[in-house]
N, C-alpha and C. Protein backbone atom coordinates (compact mmCIF):
# COMPACT_ATOMS: atom_id res chain seq x y z
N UNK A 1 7.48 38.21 -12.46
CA UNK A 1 6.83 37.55 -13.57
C UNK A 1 6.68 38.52 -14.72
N UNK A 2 6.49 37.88 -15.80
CA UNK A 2 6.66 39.00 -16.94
C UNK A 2 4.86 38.79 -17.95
N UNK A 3 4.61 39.63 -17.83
CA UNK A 3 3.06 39.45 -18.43
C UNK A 3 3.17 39.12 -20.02
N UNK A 4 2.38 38.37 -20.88
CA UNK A 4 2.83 38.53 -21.82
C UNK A 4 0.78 38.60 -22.62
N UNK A 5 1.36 39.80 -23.32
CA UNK A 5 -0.73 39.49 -23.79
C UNK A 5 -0.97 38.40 -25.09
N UNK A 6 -2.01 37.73 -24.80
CA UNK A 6 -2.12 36.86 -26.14
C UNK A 6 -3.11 36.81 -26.65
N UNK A 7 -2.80 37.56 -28.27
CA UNK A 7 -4.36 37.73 -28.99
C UNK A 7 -4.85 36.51 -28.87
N UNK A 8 -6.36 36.20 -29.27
CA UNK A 8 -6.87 34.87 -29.47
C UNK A 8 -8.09 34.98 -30.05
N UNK A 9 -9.02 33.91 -30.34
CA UNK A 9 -10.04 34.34 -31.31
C UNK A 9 -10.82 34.56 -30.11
N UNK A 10 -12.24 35.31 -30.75
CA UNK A 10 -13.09 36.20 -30.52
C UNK A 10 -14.34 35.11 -30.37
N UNK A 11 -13.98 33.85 -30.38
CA UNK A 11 -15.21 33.15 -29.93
C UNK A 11 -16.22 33.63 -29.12
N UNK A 12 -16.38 34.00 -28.11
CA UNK A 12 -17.27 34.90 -27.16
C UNK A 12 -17.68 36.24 -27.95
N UNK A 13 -17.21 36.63 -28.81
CA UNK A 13 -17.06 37.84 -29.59
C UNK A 13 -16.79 38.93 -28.50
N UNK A 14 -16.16 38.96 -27.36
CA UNK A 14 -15.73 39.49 -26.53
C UNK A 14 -13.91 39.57 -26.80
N UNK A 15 -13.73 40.46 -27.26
CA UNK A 15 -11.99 40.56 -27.60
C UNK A 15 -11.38 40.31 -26.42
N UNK A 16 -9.90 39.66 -26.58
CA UNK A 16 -9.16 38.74 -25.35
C UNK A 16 -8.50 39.83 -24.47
N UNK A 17 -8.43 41.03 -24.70
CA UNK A 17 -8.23 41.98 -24.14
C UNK A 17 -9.18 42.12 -22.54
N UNK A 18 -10.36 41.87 -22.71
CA UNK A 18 -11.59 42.24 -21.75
C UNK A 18 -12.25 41.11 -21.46
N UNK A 19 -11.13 39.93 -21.98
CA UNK A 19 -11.43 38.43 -21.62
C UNK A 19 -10.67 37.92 -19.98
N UNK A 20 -9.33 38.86 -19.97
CA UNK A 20 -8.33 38.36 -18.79
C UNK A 20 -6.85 38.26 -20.17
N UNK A 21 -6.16 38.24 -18.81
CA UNK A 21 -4.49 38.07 -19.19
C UNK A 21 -3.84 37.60 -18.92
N UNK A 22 -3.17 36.82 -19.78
CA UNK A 22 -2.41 35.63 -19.72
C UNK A 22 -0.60 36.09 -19.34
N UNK A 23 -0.11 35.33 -18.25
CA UNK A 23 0.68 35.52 -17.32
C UNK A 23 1.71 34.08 -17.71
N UNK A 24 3.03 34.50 -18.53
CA UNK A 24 3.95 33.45 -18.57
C UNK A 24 5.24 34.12 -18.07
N UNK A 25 5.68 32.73 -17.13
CA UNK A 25 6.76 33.06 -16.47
C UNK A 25 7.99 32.96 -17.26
N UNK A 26 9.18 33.98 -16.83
CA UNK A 26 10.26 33.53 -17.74
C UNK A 26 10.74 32.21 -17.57
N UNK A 27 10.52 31.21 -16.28
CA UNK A 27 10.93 29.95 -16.63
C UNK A 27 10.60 29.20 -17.37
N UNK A 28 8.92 29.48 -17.29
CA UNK A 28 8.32 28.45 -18.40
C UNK A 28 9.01 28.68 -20.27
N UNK A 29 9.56 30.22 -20.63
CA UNK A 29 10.08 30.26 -21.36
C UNK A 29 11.31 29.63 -21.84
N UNK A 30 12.00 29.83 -20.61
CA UNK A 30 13.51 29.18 -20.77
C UNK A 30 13.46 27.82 -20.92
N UNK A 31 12.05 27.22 -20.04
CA UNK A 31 11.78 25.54 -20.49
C UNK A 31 12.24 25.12 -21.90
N UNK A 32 10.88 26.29 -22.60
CA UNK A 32 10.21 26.01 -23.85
C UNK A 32 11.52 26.04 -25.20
N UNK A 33 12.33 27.07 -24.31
CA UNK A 33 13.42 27.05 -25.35
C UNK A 33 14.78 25.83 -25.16
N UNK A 34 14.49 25.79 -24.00
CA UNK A 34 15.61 23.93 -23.93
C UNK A 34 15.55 22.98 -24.48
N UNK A 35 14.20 23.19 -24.61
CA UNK A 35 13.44 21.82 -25.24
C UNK A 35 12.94 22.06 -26.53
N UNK A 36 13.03 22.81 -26.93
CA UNK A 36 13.12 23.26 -28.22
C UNK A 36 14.46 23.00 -28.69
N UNK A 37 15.28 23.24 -28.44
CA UNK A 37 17.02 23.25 -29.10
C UNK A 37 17.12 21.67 -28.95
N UNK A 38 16.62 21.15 -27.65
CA UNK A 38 16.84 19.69 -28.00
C UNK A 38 16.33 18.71 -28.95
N UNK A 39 14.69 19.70 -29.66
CA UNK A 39 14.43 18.45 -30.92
C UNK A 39 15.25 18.84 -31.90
N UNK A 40 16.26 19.65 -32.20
CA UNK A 40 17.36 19.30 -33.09
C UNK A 40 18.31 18.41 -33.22
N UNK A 41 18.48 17.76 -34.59
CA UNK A 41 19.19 16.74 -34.81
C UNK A 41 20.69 17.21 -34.49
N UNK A 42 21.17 17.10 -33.63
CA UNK A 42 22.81 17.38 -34.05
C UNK A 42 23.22 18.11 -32.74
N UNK A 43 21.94 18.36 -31.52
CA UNK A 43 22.50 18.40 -29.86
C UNK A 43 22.50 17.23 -29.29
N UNK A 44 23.24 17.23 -28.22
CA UNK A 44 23.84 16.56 -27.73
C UNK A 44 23.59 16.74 -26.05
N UNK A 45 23.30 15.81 -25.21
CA UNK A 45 22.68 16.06 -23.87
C UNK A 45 23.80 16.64 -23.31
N UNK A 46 24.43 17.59 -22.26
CA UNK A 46 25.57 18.20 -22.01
C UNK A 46 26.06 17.26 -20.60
N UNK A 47 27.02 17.83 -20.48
CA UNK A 47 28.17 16.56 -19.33
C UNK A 47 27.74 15.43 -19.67
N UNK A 48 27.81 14.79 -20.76
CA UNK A 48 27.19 12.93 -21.00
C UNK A 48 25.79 12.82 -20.20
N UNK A 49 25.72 11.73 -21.22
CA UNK A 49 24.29 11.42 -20.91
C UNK A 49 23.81 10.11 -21.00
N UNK A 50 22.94 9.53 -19.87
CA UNK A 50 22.51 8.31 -20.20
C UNK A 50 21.52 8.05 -20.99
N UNK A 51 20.92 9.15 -21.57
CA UNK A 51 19.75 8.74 -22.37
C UNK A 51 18.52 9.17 -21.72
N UNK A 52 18.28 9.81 -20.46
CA UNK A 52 17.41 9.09 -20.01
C UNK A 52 16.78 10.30 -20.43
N UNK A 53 17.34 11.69 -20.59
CA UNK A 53 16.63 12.91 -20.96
C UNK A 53 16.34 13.02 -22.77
N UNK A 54 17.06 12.21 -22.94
CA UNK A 54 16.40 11.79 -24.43
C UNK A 54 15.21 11.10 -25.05
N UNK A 55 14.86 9.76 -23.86
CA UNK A 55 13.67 9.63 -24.26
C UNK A 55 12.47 9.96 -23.52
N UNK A 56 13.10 10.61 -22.65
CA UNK A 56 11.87 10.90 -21.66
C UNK A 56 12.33 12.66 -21.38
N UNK A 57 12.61 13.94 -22.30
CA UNK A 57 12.35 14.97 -22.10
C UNK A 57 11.92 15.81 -21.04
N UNK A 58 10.68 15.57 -20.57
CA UNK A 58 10.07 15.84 -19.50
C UNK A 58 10.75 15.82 -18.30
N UNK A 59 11.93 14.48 -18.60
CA UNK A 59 12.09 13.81 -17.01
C UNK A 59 13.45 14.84 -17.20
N UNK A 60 13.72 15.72 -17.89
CA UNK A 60 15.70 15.61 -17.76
C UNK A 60 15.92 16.98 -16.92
N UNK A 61 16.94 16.63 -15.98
CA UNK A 61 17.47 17.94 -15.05
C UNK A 61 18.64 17.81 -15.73
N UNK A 62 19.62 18.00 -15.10
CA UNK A 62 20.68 17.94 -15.63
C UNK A 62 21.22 17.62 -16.70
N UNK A 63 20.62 16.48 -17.61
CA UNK A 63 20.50 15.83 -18.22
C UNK A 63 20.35 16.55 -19.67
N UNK A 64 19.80 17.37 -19.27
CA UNK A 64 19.30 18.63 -20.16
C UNK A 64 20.13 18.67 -21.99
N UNK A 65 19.45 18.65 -22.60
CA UNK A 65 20.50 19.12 -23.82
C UNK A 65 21.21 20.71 -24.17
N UNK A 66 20.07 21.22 -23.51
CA UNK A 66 20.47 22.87 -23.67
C UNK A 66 19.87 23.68 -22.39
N UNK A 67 20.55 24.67 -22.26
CA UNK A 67 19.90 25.22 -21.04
C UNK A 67 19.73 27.06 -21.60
N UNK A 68 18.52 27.50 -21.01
CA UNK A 68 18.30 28.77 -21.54
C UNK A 68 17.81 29.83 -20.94
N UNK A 69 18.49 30.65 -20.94
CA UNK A 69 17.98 32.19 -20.08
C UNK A 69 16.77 33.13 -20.87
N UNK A 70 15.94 33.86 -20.56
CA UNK A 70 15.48 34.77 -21.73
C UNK A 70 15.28 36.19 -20.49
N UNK A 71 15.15 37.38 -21.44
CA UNK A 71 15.25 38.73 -20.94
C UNK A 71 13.80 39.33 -21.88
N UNK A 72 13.05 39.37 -21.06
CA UNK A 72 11.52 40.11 -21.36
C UNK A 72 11.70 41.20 -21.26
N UNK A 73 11.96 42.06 -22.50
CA UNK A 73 11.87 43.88 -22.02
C UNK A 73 10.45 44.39 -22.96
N UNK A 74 9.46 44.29 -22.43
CA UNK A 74 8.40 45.01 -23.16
C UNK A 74 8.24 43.81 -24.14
N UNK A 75 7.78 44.05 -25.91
CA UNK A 75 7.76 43.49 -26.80
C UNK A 75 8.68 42.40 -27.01
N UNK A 76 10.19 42.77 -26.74
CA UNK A 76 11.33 42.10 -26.90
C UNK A 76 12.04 41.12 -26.13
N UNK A 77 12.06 39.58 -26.76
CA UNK A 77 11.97 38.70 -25.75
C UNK A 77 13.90 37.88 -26.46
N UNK A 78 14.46 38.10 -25.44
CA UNK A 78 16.02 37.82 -25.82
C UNK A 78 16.54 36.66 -25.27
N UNK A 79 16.68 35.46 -25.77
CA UNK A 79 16.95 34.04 -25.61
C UNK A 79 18.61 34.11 -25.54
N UNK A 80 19.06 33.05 -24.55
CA UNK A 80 20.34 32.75 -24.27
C UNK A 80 20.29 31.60 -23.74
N UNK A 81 21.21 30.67 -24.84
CA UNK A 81 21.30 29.48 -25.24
C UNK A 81 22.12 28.75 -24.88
N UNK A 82 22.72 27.66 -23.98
CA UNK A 82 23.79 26.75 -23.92
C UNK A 82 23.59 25.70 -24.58
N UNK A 83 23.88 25.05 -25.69
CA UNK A 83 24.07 23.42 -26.01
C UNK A 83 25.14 22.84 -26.54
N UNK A 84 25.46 21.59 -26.04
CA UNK A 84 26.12 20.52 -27.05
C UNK A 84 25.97 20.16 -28.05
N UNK A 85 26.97 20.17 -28.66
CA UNK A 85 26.54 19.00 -30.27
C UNK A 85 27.48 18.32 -30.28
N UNK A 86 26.62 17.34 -31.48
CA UNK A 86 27.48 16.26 -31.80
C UNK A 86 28.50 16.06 -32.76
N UNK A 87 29.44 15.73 -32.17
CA UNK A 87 30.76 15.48 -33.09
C UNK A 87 30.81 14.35 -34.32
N UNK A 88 31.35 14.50 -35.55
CA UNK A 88 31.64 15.77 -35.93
C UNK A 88 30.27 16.53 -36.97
N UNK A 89 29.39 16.79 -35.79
CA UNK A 89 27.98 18.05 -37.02
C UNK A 89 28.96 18.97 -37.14
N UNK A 90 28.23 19.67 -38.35
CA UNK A 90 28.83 21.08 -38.71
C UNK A 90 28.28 21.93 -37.66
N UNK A 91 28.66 22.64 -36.86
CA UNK A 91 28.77 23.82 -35.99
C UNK A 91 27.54 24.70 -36.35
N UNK A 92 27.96 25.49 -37.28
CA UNK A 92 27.27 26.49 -37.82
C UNK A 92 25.43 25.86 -38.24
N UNK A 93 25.68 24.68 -38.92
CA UNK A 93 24.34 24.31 -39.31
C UNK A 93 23.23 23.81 -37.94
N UNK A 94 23.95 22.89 -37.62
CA UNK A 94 23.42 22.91 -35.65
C UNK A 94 22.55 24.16 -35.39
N UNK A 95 23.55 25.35 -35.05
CA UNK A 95 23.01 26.09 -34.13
C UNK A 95 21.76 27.06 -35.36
N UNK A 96 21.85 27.03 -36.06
CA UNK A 96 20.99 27.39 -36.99
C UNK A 96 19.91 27.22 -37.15
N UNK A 97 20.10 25.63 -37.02
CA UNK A 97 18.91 24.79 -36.90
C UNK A 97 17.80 24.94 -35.31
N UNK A 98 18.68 25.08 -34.33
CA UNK A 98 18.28 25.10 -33.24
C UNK A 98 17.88 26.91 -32.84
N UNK A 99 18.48 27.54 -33.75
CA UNK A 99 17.80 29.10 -33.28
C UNK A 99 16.92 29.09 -34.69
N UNK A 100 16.33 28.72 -35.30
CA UNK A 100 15.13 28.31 -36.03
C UNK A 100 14.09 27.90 -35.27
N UNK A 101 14.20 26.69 -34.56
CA UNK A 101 13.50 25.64 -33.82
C UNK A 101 13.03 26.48 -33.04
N UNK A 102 13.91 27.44 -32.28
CA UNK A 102 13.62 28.19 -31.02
C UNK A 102 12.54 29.03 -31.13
N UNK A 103 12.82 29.99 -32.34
CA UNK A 103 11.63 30.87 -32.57
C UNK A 103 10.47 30.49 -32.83
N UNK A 104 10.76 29.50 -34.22
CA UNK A 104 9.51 29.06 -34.08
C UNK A 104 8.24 28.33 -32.73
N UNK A 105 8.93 27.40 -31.87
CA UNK A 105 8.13 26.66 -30.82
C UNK A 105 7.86 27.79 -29.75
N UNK A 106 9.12 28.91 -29.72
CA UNK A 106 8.10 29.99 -28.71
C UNK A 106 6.93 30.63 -29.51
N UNK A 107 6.83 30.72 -30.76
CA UNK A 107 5.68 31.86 -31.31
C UNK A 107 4.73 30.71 -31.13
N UNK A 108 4.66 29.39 -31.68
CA UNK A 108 3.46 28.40 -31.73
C UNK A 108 3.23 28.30 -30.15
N UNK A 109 4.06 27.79 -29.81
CA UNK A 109 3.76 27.38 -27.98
C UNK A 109 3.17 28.45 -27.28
N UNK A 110 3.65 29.76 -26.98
CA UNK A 110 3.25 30.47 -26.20
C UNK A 110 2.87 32.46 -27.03
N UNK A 111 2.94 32.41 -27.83
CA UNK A 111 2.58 33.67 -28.53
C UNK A 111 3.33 34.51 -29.12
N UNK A 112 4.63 34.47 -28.40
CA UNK A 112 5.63 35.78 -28.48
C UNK A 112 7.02 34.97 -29.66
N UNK A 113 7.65 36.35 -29.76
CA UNK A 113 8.31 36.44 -30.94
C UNK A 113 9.68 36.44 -30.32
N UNK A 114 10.75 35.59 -30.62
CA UNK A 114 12.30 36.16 -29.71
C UNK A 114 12.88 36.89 -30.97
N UNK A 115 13.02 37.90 -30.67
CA UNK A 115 14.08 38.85 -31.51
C UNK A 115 15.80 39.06 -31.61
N UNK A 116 15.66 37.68 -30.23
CA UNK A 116 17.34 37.55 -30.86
C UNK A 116 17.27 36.16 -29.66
N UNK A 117 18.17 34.88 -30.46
CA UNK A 117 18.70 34.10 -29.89
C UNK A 117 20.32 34.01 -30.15
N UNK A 118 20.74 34.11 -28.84
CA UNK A 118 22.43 33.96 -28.71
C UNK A 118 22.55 32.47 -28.77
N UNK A 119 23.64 31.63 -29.02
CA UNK A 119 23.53 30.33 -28.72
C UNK A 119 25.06 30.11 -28.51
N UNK A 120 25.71 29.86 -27.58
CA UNK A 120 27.03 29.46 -26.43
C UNK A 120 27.12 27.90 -26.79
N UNK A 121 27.90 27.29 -27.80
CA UNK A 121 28.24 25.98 -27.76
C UNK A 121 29.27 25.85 -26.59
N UNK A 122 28.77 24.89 -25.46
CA UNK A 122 29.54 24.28 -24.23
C UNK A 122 30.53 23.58 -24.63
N UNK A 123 30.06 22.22 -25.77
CA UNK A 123 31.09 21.20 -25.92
C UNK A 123 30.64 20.68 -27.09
N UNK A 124 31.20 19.66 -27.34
CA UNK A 124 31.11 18.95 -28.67
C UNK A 124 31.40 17.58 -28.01
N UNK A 125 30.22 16.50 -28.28
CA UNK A 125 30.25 15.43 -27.77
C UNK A 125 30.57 14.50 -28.61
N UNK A 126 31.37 13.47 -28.62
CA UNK A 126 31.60 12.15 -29.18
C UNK A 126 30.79 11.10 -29.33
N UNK A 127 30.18 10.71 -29.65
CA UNK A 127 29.75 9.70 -29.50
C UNK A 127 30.23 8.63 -29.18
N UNK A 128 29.66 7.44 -28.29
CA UNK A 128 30.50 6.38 -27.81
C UNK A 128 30.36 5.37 -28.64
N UNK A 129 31.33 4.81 -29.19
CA UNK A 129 31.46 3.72 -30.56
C UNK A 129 30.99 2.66 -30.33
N UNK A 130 29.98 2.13 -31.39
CA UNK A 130 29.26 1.06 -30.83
C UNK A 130 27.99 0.77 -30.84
N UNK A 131 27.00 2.35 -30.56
CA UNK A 131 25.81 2.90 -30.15
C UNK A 131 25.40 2.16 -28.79
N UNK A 132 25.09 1.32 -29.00
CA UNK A 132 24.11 0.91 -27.59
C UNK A 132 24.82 -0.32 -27.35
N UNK A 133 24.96 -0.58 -25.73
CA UNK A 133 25.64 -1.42 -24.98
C UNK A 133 24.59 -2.44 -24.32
N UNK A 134 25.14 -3.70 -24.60
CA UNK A 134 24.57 -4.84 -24.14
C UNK A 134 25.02 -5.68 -22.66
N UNK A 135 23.92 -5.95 -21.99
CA UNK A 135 24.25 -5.91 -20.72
C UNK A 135 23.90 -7.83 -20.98
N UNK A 136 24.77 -8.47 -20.81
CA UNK A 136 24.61 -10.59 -20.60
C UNK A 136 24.76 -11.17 -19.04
């Protein structure tokens, strides 16, 4: 597990230091950053998708839009990124958008700062023509 300290206010006027220490796992990170890349407009759930990790986030395994490693060395927290996008987004603006997204929801969500996100486009998904299919 990788300790991570998190200032906080001084309500108790007891500094958070001599309050206890807050303990985040790198999975919960790698969560935070999947799901982060996925509220960007322009990923794409990877190996197709029924949707179901789209509207229900929480629920998606596989389903996943992005999948993410991170490397805790001390201060320095190093994100590694898989996602899809959608065909035809611009490439470059996508992942931009989504290593934006990233930093920001780890510093709000959990405290820490990533000092570098890699991001590995898997595929480029099509969309299926039509949008949504009607079942009679």
């Amino acid at each position: 597990m990788t300790t991570i300290s998190l200032p906080g206010p001084m309500a108790t006027g007891v500094p958070s230091t001599d309050r206890g220490e807050t303990i985040i796992a790198p999975r919960v990170l790698e969560k935070i950053a999947g799901r982060a890349a996925s509220e960007v407009d322009g990923v794409a759930a990877q190996g197709g998708s029924t949707g179901v990790g789209r509207l229900l986030p929480w629920s998606a395994g596989h389903d996943s839009p992005a999948t993410a490693q991170v490397d805790l060395t001390g201060e320095a927290l190093r994100v590694d990124l898989s996602v899809s996008i959608l065909y035809p987004r611009p490439v470059a603006t996508v992942t931009n958008a989504v290593r934006a997204q990233v930093i920001r929801r780890l510093a709000e969500l959990c405290g820490v700062a990533a000092t570098r996100v890699d991001i590995s486009v898997a595929a480029l998904v099509v969309p299926a023509p039509g949008g949504r299919r009607r079942v009679e």
